[in-house]
C-alpha atoms as a PDB file:
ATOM      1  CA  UNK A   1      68.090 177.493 311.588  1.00  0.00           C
ATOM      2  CA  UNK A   2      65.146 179.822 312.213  1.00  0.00           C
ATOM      3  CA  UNK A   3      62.398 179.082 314.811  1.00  0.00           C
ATOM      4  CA  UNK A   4      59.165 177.516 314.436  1.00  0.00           C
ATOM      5  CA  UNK A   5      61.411 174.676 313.211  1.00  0.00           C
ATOM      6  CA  UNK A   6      61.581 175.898 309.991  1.00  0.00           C
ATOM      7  CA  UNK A   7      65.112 176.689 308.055  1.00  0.00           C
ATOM      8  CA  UNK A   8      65.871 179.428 306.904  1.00  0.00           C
ATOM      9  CA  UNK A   9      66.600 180.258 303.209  1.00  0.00           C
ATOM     10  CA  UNK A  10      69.894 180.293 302.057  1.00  0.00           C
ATOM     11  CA  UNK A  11      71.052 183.451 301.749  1.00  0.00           C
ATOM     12  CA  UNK A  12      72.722 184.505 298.323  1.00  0.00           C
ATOM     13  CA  UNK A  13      76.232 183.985 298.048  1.00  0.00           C
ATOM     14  CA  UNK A  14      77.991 187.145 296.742  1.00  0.00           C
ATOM     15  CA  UNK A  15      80.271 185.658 293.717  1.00  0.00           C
ATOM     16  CA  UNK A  16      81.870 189.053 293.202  1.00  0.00           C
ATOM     17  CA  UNK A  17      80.207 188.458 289.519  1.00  0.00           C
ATOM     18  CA  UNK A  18      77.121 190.827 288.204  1.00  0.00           C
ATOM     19  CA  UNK A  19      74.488 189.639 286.343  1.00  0.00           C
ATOM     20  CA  UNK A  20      76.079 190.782 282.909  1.00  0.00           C
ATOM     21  CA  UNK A  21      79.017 188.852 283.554  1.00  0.00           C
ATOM     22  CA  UNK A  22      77.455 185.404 283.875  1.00  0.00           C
ATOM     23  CA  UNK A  23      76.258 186.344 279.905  1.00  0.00           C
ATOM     24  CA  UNK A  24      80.134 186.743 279.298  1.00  0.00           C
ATOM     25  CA  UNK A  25      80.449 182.419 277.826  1.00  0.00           C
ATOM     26  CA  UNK A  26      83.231 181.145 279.394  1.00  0.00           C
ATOM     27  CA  UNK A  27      86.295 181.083 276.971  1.00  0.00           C
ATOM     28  CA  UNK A  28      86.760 177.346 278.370  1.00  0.00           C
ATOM     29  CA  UNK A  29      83.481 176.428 277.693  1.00  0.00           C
ATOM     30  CA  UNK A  30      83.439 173.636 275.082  1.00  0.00           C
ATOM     31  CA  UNK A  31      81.574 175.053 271.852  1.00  0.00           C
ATOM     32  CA  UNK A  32      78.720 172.698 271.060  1.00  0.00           C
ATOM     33  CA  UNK A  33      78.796 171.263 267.895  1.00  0.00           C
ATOM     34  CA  UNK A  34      76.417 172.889 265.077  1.00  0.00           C
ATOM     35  CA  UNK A  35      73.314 170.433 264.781  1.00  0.00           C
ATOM     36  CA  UNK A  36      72.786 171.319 260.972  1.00  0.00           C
ATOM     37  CA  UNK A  37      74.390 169.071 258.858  1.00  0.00           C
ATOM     38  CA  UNK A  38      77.736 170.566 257.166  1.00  0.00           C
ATOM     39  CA  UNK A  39      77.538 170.876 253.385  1.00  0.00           C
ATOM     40  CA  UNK A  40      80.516 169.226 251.895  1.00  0.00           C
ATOM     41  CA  UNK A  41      82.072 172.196 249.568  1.00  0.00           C
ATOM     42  CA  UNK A  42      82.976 170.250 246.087  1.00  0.00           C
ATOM     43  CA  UNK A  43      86.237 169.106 245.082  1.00  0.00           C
ATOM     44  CA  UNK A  44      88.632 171.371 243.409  1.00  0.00           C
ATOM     45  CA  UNK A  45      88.581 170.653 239.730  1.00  0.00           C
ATOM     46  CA  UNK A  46      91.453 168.828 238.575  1.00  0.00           C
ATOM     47  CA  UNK A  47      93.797 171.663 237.139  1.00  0.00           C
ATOM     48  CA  UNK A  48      93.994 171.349 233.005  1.00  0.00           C
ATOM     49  CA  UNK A  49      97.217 168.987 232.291  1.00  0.00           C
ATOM     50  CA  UNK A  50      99.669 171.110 230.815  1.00  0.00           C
ATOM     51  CA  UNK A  51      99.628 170.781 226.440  1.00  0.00           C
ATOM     52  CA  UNK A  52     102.099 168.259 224.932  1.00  0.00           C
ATOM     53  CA  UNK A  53     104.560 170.594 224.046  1.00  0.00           C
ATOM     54  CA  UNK A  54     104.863 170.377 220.275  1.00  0.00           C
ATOM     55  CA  UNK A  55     107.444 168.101 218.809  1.00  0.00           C
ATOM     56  CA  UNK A  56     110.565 170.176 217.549  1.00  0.00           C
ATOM     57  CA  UNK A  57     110.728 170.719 213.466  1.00  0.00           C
ATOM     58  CA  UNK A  58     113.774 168.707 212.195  1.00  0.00           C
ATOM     59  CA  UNK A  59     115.826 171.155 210.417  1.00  0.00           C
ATOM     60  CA  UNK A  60     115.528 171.018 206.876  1.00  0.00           C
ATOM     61  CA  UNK A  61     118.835 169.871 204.817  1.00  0.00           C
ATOM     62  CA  UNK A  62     119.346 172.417 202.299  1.00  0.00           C
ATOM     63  CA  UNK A  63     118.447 171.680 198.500  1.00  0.00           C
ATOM     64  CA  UNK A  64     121.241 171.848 196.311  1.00  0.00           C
ATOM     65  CA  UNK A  65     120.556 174.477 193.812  1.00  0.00           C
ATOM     66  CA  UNK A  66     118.761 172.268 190.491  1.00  0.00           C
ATOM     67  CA  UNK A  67     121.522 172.194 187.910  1.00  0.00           C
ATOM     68  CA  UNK A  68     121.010 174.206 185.046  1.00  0.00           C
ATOM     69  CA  UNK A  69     119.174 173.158 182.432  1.00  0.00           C
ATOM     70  CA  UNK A  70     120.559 171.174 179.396  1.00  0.00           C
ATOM     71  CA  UNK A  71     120.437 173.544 176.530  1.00  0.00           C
ATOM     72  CA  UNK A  72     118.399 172.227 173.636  1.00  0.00           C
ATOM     73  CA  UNK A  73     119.533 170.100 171.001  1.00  0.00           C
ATOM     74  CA  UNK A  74     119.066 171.808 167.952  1.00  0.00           C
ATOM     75  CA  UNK A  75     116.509 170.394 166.127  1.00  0.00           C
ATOM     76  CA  UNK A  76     117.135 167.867 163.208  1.00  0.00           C
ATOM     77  CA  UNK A  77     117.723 168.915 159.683  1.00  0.00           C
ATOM     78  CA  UNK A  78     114.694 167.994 157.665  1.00  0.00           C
ATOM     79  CA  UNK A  79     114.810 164.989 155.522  1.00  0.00           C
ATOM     80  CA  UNK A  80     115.657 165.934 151.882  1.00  0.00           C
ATOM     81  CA  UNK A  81     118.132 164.946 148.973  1.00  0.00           C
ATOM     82  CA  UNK A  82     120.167 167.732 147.013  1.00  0.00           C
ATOM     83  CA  UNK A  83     119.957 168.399 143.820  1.00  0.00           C
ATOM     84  CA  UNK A  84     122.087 165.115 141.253  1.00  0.00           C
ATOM     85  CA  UNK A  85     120.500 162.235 143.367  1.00  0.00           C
ATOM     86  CA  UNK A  86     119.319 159.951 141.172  1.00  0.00           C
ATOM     87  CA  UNK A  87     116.353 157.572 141.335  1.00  0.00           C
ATOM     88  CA  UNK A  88     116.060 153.957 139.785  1.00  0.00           C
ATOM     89  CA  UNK A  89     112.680 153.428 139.488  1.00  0.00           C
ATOM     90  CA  UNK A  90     110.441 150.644 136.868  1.00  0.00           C
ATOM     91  CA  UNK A  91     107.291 151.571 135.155  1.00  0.00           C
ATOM     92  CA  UNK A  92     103.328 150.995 136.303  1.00  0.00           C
ATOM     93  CA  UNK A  93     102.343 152.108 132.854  1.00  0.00           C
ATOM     94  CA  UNK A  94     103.101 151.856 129.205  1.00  0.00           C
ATOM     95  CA  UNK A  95     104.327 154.751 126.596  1.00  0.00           C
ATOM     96  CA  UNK A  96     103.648 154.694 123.277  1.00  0.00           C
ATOM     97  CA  UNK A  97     104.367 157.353 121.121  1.00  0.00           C
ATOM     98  CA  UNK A  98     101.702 156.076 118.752  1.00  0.00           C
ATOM     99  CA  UNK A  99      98.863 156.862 121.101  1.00  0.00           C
ATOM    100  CA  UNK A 100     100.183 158.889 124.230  1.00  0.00           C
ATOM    101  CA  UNK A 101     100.398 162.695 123.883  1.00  0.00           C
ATOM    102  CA  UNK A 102     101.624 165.363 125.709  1.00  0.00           C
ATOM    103  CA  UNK A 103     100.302 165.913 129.053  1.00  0.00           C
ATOM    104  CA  UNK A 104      99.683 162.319 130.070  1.00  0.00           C
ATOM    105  CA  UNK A 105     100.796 161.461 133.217  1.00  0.00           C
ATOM    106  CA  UNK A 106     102.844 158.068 133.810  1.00  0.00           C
ATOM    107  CA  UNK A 107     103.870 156.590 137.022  1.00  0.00           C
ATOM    108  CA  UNK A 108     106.521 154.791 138.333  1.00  0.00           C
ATOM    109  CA  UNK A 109     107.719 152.789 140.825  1.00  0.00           C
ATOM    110  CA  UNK A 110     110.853 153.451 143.005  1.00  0.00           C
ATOM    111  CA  UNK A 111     113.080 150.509 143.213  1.00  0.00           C
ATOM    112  CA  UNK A 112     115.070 150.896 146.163  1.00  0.00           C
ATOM    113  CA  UNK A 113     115.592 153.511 149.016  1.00  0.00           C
ATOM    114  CA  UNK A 114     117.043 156.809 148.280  1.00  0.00           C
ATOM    115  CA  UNK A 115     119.728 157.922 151.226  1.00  0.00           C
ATOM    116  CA  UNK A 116     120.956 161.380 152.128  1.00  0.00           C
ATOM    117  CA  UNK A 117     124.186 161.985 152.434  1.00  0.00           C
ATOM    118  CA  UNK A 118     123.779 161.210 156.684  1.00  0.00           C
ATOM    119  CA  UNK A 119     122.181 157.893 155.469  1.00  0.00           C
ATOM    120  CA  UNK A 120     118.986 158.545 156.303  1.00  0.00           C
ATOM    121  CA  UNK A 121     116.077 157.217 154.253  1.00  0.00           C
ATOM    122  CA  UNK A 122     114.130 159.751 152.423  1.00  0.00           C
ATOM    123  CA  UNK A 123     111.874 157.769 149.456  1.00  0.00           C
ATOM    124  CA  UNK A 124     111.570 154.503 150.372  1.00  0.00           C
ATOM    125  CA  UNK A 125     111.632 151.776 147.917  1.00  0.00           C
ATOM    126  CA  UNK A 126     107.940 151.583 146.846  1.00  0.00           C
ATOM    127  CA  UNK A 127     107.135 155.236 146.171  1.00  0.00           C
ATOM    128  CA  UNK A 128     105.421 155.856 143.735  1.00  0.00           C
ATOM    129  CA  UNK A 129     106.876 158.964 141.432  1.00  0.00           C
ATOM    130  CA  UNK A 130     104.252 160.315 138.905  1.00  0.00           C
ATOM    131  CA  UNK A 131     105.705 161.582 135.613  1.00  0.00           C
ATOM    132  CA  UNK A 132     104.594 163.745 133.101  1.00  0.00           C
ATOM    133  CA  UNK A 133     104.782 163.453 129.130  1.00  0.00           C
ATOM    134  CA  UNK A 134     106.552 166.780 127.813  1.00  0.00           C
ATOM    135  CA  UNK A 135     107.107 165.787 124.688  1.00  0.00           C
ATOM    136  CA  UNK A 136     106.922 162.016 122.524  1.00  0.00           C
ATOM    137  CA  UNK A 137     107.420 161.508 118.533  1.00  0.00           C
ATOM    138  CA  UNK A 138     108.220 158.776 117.274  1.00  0.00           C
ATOM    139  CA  UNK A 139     111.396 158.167 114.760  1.00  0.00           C
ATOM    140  CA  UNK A 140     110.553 160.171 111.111  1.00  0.00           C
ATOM    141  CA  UNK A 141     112.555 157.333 109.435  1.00  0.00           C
ATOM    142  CA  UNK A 142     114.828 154.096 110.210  1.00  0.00           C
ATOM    143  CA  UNK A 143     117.992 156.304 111.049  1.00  0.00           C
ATOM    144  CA  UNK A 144     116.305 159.000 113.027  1.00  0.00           C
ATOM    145  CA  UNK A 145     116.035 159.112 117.145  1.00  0.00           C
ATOM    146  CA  UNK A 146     112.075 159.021 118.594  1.00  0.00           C
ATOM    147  CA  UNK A 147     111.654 161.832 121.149  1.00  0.00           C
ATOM    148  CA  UNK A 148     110.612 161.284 124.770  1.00  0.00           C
ATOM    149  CA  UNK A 149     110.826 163.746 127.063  1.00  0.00           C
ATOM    150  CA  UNK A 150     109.318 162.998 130.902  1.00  0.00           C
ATOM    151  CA  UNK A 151     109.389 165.416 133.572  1.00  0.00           C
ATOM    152  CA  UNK A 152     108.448 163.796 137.295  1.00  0.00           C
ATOM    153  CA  UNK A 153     105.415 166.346 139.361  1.00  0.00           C
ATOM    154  CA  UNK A 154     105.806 164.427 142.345  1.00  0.00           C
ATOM    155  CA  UNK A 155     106.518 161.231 144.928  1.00  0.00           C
ATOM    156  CA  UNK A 156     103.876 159.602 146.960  1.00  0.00           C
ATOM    157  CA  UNK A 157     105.522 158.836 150.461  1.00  0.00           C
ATOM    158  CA  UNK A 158     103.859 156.537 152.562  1.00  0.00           C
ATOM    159  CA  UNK A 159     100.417 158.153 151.701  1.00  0.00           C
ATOM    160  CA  UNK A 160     101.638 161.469 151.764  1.00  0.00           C
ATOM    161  CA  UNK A 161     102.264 163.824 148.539  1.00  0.00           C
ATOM    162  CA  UNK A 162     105.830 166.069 147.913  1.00  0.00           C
ATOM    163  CA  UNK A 163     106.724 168.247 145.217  1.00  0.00           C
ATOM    164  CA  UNK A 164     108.942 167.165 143.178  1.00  0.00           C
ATOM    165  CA  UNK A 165     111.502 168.453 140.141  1.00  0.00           C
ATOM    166  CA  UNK A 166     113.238 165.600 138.031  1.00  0.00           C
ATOM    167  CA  UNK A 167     114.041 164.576 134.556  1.00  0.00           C
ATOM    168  CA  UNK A 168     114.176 161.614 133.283  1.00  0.00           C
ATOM    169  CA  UNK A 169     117.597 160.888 131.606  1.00  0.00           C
ATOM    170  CA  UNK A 170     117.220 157.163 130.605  1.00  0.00           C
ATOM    171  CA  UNK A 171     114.033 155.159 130.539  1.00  0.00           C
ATOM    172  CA  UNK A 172     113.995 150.836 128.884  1.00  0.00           C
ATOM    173  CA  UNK A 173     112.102 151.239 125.347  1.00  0.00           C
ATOM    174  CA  UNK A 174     112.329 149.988 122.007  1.00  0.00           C
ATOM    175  CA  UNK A 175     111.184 150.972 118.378  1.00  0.00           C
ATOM    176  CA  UNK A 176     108.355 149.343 116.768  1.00  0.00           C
ATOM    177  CA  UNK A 177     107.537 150.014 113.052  1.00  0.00           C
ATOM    178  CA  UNK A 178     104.145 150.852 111.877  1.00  0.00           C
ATOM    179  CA  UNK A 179     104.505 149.074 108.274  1.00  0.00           C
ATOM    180  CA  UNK A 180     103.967 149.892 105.134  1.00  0.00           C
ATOM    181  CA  UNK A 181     100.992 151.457 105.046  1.00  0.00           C
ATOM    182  CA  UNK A 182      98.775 153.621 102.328  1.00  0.00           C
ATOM    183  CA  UNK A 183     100.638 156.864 103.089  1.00  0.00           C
ATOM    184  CA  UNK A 184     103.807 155.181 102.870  1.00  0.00           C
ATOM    185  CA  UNK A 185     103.310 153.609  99.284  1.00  0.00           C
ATOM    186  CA  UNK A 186     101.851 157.089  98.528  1.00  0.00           C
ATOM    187  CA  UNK A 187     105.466 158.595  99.406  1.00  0.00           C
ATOM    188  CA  UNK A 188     107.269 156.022  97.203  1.00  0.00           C
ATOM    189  CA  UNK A 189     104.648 155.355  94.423  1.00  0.00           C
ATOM    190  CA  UNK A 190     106.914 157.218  91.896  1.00  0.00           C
ATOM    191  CA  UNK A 191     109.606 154.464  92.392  1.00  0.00           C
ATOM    192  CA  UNK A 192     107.441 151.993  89.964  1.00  0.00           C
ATOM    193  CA  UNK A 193     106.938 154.871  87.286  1.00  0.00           C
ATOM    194  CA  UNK A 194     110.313 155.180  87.422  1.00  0.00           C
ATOM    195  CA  UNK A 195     111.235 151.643  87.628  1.00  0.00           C
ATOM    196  CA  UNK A 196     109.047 151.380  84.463  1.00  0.00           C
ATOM    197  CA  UNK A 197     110.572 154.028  82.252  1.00  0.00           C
ATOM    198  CA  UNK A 198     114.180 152.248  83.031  1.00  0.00           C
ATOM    199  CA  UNK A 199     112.937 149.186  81.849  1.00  0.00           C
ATOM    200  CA  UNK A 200     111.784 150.315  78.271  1.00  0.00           C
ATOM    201  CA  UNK A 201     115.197 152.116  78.070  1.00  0.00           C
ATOM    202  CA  UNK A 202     117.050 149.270  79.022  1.00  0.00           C
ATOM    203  CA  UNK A 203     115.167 146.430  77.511  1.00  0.00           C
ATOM    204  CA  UNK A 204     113.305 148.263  74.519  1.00  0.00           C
ATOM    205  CA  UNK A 205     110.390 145.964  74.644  1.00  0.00           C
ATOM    206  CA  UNK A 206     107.252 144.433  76.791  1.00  0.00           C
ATOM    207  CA  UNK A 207     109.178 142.576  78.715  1.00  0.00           C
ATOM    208  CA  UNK A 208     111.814 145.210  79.736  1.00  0.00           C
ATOM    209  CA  UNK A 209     109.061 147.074  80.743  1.00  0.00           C
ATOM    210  CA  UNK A 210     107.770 144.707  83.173  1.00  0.00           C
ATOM    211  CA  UNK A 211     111.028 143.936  84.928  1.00  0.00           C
ATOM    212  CA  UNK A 212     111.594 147.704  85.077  1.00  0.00           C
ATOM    213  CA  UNK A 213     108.105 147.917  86.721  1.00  0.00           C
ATOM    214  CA  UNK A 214     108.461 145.418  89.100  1.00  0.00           C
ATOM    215  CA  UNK A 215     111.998 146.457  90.134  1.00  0.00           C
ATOM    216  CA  UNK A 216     110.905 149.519  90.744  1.00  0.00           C
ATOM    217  CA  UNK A 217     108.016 148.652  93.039  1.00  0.00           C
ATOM    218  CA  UNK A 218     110.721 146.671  94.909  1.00  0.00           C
ATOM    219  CA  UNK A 219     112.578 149.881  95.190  1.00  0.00           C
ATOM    220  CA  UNK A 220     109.721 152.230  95.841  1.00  0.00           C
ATOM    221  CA  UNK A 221     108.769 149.390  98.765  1.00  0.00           C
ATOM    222  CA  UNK A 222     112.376 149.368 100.421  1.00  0.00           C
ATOM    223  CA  UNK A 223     112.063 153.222 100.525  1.00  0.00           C
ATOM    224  CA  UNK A 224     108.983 153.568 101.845  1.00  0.00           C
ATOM    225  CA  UNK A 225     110.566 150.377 104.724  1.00  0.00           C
ATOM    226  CA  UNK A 226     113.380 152.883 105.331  1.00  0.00           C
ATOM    227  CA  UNK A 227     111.115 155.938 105.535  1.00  0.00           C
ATOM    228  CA  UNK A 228     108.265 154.581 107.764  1.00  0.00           C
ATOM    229  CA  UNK A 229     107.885 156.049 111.456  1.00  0.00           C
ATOM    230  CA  UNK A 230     109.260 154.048 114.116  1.00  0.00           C
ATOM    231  CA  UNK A 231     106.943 154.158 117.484  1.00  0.00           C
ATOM    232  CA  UNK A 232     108.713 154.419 120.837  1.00  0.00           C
ATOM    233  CA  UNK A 233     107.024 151.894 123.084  1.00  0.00           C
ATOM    234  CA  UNK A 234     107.503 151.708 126.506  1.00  0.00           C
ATOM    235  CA  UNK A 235     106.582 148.725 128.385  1.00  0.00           C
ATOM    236  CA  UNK A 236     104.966 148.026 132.434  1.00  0.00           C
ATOM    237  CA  UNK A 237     107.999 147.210 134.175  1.00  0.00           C
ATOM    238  CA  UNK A 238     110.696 148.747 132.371  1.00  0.00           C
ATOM    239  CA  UNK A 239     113.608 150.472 133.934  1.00  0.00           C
ATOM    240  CA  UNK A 240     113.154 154.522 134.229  1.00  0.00           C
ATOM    241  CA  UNK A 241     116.615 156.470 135.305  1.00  0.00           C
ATOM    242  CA  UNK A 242     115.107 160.045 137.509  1.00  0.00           C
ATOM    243  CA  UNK A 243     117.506 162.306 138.425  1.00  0.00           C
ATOM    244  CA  UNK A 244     116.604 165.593 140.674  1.00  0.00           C
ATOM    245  CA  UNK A 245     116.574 168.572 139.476  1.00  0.00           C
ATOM    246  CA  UNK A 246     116.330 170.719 142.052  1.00  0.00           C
ATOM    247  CA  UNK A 247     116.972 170.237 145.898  1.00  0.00           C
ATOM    248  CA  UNK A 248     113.759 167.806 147.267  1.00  0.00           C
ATOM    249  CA  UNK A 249     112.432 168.304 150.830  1.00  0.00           C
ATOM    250  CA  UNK A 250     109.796 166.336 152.666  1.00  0.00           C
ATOM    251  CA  UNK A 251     107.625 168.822 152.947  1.00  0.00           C
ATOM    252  CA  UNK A 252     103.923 168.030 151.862  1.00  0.00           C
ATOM    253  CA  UNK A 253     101.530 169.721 149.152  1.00  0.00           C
END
């Protein structure tokens, strides 16, 4: 203690430490905490979930090979009768040899269905074949034969035209007289001349004469019967024979 009462200061204590040292923090100091308010850092984005892994392709079974193809039938024969076949057919007109020519054009009906030889039918029943008048005459006299000749052109099939080449060989007619007419008695007149002069030779007198006359107008009248034409008539509905002439095919005009 120093005099006067008073004390004394305190005189420094030598540490052994320099100024510079006591800057030196002390490693066991306790760091203070940082005042500013820590900034959270954001969370890690979720890592991308791995891709579905794709689904394995199922092996494909092998395809048998496609069998070959069927080789085409061959294609059907056409429809068609050979040459011989014959038609029975009836009539949708008349003939008369009187007043048909030739040229005209007849038709006729086909009766029942015409086959070929696989059975197939060809001309239906109903067809309608039109013929064609080559020649017609009638008979020159009682004894003589008329003349018809018909040729067919062609069948109608179901609407449908086809060529056609056919005769007919037999065909329903009949003969029909034309009487005694003024030609007729013009053929035969002589018959009563003559009957005459055989009745004055024979009976020498009027009445000879007459009988002769008269019998021979009965003669010169059964001449002129057996000399008169005889019309062939053919009637709607009679029976007509056709026969082919040729190979037919359905092929249309």
């Amino acid at each position: 203690m120093a005099c006067g009462g008073e004390e004394a200061p305190p005189e420094p204590l030598d540490s052994g430490y320099s100024v510079s040292d006591s800057l030196v923090p002390i490693a066991d100091a306790a760091v203070l905490p940082d005042e500013s308010p820590a900034v959270e850092a954001p969370p890690p984005a979720p890592a991308p979930r791995p891709a579905a892994p794709r689904p394995t392709p199922r092996p494909v079974a092998a395809q048998p090979a496609p069998p070959p193809a069927p080789t085409p039938a061959p294609a059907p024969a056409p429809l068609g009768l050979a040459s011989g076949v014959t038609l029975s057919t009836t009539t949708l007109d008349s003939i008369h040899s009187r007043y048909n020519k030739p040229g005209d054009l007849i038709r006729t009906r086909v009766a029942s269905d015409v086959k070929d030889s696989e059975g197939r039918v060809v001309i239906p029943a109903g067809s309608v074949v039109t013929l064609a008048v080559l020649e017609i005459a009638p008979a020159a006299n009682k004894g003589a034969t008329p003349t018809l000749v018909l040729s067919a052109r062609n069948v109608e099939i179901n609407g449908l035209v086809y060529r056609m080449t056919a005769r007919v060989t037999d065909i329903q007619s009949e003969l029909k007289s034309r009487g005694v007419g003024a030609s007729e008695v013009a053929k035969t007149g002589g018959g009563a001349v003559v009957g005459g002069i055989l009745g004055r030779v024979i009976g020498g007198g009027k009445t000879g004469t007459i009988i002769g006359a008269v019998g021979g107008a009965a003669a010169g009248a059964a001449v002129a019967n057996e000399t008169v034409d005889r019309d062939i008539v053919v009637r709607q509905g009679n029976t007509a024979t056709i026969v082919l002439r040729d190979d037919f095919i359905l092929v249309s005009n």
